[in-house]
N, C-alpha and C. Protein backbone atom coordinates (compact mmCIF):
# COMPACT_ATOMS: atom_id res chain seq x y z
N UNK A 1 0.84 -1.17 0.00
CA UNK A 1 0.00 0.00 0.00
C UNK A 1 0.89 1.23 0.00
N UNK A 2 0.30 2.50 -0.75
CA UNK A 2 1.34 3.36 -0.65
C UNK A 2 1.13 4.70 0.23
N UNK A 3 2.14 5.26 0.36
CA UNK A 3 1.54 6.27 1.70
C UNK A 3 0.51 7.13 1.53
N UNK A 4 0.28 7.37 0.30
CA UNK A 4 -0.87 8.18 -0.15
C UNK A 4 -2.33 7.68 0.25
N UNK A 5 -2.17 6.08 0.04
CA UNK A 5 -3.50 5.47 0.79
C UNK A 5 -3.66 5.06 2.28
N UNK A 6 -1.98 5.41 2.48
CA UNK A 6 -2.35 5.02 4.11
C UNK A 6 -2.73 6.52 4.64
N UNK A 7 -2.57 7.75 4.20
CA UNK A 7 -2.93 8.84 4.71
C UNK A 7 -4.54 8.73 4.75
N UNK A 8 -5.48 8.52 3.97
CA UNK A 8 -6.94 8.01 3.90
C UNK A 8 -7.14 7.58 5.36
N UNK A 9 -5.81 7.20 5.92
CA UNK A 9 -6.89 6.88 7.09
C UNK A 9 -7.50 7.37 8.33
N UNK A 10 -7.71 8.78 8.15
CA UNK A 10 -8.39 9.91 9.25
C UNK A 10 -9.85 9.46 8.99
N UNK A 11 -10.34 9.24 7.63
CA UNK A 11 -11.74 8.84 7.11
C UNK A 11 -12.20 7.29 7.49
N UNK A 12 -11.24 6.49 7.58
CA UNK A 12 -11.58 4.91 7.73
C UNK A 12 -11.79 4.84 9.35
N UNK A 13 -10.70 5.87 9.95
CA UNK A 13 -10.65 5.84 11.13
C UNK A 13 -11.92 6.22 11.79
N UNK A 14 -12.58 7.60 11.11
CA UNK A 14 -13.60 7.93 11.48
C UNK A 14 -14.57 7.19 11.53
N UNK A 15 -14.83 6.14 10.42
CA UNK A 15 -15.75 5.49 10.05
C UNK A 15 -15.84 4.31 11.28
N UNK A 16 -14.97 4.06 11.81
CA UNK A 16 -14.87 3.05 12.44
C UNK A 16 -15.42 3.10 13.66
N UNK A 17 -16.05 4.20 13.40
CA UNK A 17 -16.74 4.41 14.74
C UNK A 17 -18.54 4.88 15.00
N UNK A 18 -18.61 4.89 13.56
CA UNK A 18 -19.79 5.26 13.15
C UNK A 18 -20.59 4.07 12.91
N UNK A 19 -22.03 4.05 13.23
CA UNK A 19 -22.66 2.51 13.02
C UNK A 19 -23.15 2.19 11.75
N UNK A 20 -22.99 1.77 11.37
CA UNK A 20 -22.54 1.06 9.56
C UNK A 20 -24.12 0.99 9.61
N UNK A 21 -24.90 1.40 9.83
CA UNK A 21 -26.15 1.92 9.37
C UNK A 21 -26.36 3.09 8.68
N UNK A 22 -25.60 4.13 9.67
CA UNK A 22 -25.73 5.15 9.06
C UNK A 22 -24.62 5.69 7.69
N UNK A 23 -24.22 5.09 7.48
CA UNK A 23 -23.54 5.01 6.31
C UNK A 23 -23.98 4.72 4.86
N UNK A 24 -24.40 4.88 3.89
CA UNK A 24 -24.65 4.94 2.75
C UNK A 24 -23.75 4.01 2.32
N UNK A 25 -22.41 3.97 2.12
CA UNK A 25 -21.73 3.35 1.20
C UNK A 25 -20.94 2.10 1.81
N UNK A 26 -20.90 0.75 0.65
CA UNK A 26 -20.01 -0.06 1.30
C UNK A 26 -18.61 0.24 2.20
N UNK A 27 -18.48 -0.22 2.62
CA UNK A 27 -17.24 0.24 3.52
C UNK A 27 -16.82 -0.45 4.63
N UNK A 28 -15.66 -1.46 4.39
CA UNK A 28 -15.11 -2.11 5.55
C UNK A 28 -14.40 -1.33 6.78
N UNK A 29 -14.93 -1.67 7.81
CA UNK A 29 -14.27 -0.54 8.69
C UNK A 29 -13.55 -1.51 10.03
N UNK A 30 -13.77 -2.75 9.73
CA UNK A 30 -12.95 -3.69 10.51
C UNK A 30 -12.53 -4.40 9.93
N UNK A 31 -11.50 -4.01 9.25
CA UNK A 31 -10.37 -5.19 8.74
C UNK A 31 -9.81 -6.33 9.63
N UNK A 32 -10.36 -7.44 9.21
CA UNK A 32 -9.64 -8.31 10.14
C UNK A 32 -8.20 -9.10 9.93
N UNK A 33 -7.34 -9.31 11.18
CA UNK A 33 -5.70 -9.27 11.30
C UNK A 33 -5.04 -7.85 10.83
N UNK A 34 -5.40 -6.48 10.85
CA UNK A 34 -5.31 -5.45 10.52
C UNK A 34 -4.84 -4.41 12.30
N UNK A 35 -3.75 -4.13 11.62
CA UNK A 35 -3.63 -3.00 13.03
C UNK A 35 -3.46 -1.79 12.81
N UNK A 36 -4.29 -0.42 13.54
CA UNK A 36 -4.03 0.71 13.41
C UNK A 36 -3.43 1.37 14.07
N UNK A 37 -2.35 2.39 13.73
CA UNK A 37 -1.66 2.89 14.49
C UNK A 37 -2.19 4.20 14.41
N UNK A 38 -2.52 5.01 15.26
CA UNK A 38 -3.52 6.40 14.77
C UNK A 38 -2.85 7.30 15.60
N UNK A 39 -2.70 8.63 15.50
CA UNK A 39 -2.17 9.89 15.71
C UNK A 39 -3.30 10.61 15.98
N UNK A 40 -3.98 11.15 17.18
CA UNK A 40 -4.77 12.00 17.51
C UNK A 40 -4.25 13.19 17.61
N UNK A 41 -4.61 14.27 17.12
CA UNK A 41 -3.87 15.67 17.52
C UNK A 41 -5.06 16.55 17.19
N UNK A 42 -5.06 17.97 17.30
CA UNK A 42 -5.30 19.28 16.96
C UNK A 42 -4.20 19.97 16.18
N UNK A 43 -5.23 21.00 14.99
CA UNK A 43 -3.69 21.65 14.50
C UNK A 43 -3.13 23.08 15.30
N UNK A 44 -3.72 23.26 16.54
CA UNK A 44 -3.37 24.16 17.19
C UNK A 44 -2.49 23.88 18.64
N UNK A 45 -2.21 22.74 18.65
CA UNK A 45 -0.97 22.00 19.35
C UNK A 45 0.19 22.18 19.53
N UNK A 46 0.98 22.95 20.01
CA UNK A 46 2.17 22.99 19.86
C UNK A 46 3.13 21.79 19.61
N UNK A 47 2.61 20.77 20.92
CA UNK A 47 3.10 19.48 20.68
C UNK A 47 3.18 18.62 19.62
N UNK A 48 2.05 18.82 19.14
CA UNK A 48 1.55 18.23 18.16
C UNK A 48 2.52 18.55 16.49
N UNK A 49 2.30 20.27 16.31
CA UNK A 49 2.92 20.48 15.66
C UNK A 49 4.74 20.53 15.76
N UNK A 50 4.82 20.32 17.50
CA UNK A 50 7.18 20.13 16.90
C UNK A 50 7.12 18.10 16.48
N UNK A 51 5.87 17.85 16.39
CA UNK A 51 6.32 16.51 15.77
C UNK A 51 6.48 16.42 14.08
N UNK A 52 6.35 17.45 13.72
CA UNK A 52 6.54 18.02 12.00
C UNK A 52 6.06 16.98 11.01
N UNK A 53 7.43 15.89 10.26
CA UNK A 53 6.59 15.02 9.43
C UNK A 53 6.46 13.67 10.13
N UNK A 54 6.93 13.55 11.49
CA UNK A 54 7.17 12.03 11.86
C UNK A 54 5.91 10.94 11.30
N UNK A 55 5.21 11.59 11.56
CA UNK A 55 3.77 10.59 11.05
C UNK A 55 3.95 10.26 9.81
N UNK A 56 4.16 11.02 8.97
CA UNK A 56 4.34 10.60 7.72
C UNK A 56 5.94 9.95 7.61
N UNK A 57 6.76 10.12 8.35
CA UNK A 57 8.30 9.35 7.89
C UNK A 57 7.88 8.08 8.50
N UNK A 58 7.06 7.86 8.96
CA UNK A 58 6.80 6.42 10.21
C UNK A 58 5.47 5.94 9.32
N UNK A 59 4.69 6.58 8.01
CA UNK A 59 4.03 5.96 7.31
C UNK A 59 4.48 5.32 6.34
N UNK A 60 6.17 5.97 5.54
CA UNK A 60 7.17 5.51 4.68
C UNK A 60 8.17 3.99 5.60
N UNK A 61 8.66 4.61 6.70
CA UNK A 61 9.18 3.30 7.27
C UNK A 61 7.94 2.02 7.44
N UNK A 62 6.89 1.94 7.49
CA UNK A 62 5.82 0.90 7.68
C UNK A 62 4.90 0.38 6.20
N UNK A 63 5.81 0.51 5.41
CA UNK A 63 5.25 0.58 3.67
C UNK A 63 5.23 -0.51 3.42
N UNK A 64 6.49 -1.42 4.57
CA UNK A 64 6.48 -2.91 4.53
C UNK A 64 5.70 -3.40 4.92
N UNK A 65 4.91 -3.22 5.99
CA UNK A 65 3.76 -3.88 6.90
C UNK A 65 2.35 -3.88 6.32
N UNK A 66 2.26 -5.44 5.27
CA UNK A 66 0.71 -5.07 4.88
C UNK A 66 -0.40 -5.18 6.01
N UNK A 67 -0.08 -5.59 7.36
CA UNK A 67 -0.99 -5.58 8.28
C UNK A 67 -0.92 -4.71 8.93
N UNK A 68 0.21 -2.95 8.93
CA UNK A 68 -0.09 -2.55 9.73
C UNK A 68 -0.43 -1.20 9.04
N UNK A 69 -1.58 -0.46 9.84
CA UNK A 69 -1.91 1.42 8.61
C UNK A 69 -1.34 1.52 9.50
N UNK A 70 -0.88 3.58 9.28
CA UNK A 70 -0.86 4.53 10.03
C UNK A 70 -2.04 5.28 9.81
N UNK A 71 -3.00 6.02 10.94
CA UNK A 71 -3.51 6.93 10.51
C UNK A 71 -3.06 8.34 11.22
N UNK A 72 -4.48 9.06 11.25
CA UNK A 72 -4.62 10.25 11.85
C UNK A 72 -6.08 10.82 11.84
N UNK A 73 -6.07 11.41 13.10
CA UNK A 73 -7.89 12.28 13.30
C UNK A 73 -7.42 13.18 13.68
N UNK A 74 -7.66 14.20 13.44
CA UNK A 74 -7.54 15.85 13.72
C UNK A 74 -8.73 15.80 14.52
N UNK A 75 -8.65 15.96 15.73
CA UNK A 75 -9.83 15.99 17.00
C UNK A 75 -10.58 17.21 16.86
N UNK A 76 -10.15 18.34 16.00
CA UNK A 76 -10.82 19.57 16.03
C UNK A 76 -11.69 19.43 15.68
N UNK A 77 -11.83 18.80 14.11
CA UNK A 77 -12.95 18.44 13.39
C UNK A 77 -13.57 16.91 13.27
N UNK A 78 -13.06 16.41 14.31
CA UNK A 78 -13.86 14.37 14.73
C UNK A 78 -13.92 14.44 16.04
N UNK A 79 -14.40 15.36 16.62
CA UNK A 79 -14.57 15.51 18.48
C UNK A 79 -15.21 14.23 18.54
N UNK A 80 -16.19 14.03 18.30
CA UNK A 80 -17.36 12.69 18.53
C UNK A 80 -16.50 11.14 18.31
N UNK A 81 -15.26 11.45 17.20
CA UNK A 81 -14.73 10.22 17.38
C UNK A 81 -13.62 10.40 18.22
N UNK A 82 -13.03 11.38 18.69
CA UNK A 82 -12.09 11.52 19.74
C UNK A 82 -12.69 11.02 21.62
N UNK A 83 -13.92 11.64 21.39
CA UNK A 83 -14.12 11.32 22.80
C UNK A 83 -14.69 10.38 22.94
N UNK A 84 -15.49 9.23 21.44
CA UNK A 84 -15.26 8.01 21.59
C UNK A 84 -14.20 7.16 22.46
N UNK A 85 -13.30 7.42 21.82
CA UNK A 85 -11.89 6.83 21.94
C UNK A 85 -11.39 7.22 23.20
N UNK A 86 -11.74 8.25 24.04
CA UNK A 86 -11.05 8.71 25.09
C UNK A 86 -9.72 9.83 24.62
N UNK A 87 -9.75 10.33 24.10
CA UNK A 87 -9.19 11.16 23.94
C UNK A 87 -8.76 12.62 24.60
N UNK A 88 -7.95 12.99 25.50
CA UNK A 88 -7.89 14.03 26.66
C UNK A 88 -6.45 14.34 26.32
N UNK A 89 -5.48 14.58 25.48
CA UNK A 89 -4.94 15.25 25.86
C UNK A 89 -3.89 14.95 23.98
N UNK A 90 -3.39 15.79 23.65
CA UNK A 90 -2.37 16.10 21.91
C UNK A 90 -1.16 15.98 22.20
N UNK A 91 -0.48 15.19 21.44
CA UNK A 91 -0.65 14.65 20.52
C UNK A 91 -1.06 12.82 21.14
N UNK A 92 -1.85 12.15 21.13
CA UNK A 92 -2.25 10.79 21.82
C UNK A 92 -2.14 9.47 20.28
N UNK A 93 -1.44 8.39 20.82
CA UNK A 93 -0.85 7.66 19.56
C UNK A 93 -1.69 6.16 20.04
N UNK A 94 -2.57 5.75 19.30
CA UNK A 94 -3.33 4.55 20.09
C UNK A 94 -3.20 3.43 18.94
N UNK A 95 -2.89 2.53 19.61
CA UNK A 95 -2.92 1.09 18.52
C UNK A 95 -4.49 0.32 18.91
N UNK A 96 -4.86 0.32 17.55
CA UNK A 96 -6.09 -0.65 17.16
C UNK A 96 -5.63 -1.97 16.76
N UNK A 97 -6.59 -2.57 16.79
CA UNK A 97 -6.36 -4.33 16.15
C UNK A 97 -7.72 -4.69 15.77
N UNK A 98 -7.85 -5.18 14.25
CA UNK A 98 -9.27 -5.70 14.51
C UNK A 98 -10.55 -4.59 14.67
N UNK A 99 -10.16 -3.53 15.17
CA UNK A 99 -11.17 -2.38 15.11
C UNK A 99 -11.05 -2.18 16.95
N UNK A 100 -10.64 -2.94 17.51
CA UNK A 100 -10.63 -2.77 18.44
C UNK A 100 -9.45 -2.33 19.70
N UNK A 101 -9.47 -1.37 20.34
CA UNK A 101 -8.16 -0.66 20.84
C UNK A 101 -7.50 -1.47 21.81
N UNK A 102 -6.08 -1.12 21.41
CA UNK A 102 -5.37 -2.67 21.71
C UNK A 102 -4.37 -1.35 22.96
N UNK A 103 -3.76 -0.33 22.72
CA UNK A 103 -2.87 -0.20 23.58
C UNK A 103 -2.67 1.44 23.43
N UNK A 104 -2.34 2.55 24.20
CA UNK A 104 -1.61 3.40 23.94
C UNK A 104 -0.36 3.74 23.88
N UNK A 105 0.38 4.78 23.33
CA UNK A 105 1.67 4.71 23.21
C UNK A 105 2.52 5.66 23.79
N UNK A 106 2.92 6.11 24.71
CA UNK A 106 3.41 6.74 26.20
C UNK A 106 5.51 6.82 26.04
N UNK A 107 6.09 6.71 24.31
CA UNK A 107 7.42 6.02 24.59
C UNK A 107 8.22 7.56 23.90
N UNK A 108 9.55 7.20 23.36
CA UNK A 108 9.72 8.52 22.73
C UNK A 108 8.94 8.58 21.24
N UNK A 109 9.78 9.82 21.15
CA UNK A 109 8.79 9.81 20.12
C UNK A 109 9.82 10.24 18.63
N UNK A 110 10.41 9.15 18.17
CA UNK A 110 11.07 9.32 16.95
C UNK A 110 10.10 7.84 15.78
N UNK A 111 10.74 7.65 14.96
CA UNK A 111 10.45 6.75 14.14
C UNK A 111 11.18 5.69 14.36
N UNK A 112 12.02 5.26 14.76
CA UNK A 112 12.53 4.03 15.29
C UNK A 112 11.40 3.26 16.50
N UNK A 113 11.48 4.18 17.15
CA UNK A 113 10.84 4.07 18.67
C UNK A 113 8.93 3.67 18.32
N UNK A 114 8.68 4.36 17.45
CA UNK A 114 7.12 3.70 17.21
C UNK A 114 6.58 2.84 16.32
N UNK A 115 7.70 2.61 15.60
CA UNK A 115 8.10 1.30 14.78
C UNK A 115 7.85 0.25 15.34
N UNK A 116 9.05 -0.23 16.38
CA UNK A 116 9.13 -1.31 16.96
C UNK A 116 8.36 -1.23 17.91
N UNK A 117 7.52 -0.32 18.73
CA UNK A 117 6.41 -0.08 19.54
C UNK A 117 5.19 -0.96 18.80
N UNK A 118 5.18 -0.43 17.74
CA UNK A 118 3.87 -1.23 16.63
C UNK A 118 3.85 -1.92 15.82
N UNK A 119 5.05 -2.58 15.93
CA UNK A 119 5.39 -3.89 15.40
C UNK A 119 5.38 -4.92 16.26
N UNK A 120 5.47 -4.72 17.49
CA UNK A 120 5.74 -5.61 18.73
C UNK A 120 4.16 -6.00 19.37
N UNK A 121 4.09 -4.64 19.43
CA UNK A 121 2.03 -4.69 19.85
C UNK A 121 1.16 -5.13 18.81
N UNK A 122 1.71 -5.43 17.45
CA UNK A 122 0.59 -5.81 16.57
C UNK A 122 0.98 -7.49 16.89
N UNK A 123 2.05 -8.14 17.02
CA UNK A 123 2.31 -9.14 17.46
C UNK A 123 1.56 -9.62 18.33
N UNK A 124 1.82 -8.91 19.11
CA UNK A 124 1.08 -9.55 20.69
C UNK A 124 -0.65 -9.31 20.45
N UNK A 125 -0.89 -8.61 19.96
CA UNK A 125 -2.40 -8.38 19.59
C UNK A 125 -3.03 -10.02 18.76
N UNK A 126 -1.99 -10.35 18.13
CA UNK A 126 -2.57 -10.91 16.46
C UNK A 126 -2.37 -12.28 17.19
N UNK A 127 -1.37 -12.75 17.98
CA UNK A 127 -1.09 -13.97 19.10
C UNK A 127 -2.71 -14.46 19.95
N UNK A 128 -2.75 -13.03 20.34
CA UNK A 128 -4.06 -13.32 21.20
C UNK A 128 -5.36 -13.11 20.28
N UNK A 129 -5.63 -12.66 19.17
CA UNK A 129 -6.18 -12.94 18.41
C UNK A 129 -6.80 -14.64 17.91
N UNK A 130 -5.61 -14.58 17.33
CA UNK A 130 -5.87 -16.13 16.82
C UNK A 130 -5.50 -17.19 18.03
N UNK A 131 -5.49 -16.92 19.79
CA UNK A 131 -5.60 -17.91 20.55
C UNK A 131 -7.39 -17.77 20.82
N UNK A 132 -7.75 -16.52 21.10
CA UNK A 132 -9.44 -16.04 20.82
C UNK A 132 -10.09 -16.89 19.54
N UNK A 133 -9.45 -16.84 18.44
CA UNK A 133 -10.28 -17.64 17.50
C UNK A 133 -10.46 -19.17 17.84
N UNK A 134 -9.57 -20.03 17.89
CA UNK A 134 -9.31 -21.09 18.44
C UNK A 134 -10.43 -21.48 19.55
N UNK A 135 -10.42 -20.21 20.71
CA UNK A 135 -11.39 -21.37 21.94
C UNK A 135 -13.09 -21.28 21.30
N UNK A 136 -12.78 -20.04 20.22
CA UNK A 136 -14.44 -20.19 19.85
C UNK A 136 -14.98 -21.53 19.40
């Protein structure tokens, strides 16, 4: 996938929270064995903004991972899916699995560091995944 389609995912993200009723159009919004790595911010963040392109250099380093997106929600304009999610405080980095929130991310904050943060947690997610499928 290329980064251009992993940026799409502020909209999938959104969607994923919306009840597929009210939606008009086909649209998978739980990919399954799929992990999201999502970037909550405001663009009036300071924090938010000294993180410059990392999101996007950490969408180019993960170009390999067909199981894992990066996204992003700008909370200014997806409040309803921010405070879904729990959302209190910019810039907030949450791993999904499955559609469902697997972990937050509290570490530094370069592209090495959230790499192997979300490469490690999609592991451990996708382990207990398919031990969940199994006892069904």
């Amino acid at each position: 996938m290329t980064l251009g389609a992993r940026l799409v995912a502020p909209l999938i993200i959104l969607l994923l929270f919306i009840p597929i009723d009210l939606i008009k159009a086909e649209v998978k919004v739980k990919e399954k064995d799929t992990a999201w790595f999502v970037k909550f911010c405001v663009p009036w963040c300071k924090h938010c903004k000294k993180l410059g392109n990392l999101w996007e250099e950490l969408g180019k380093a993960m170009e390999g991972d067909a199981e894992i997106e990066i996204g992003e929600v700008d909370c200014g304009t997806s409040r309803s899916v921010c405070t879904k999610v729990e959302i209190h405080s910019y810039p907030t980095f949450k791993l999904f699995y499955n559609g469902e929130e697997v972990t937050k991310y509290q570490g530094k904050r370069d592209v090495e560091s959230l790499r192997a943060f979300v490469v490690e947690e999609t592991e451990k997610a996708a382990e207990k995944a398919q031990l969940e499928d199994k006892e069904l």
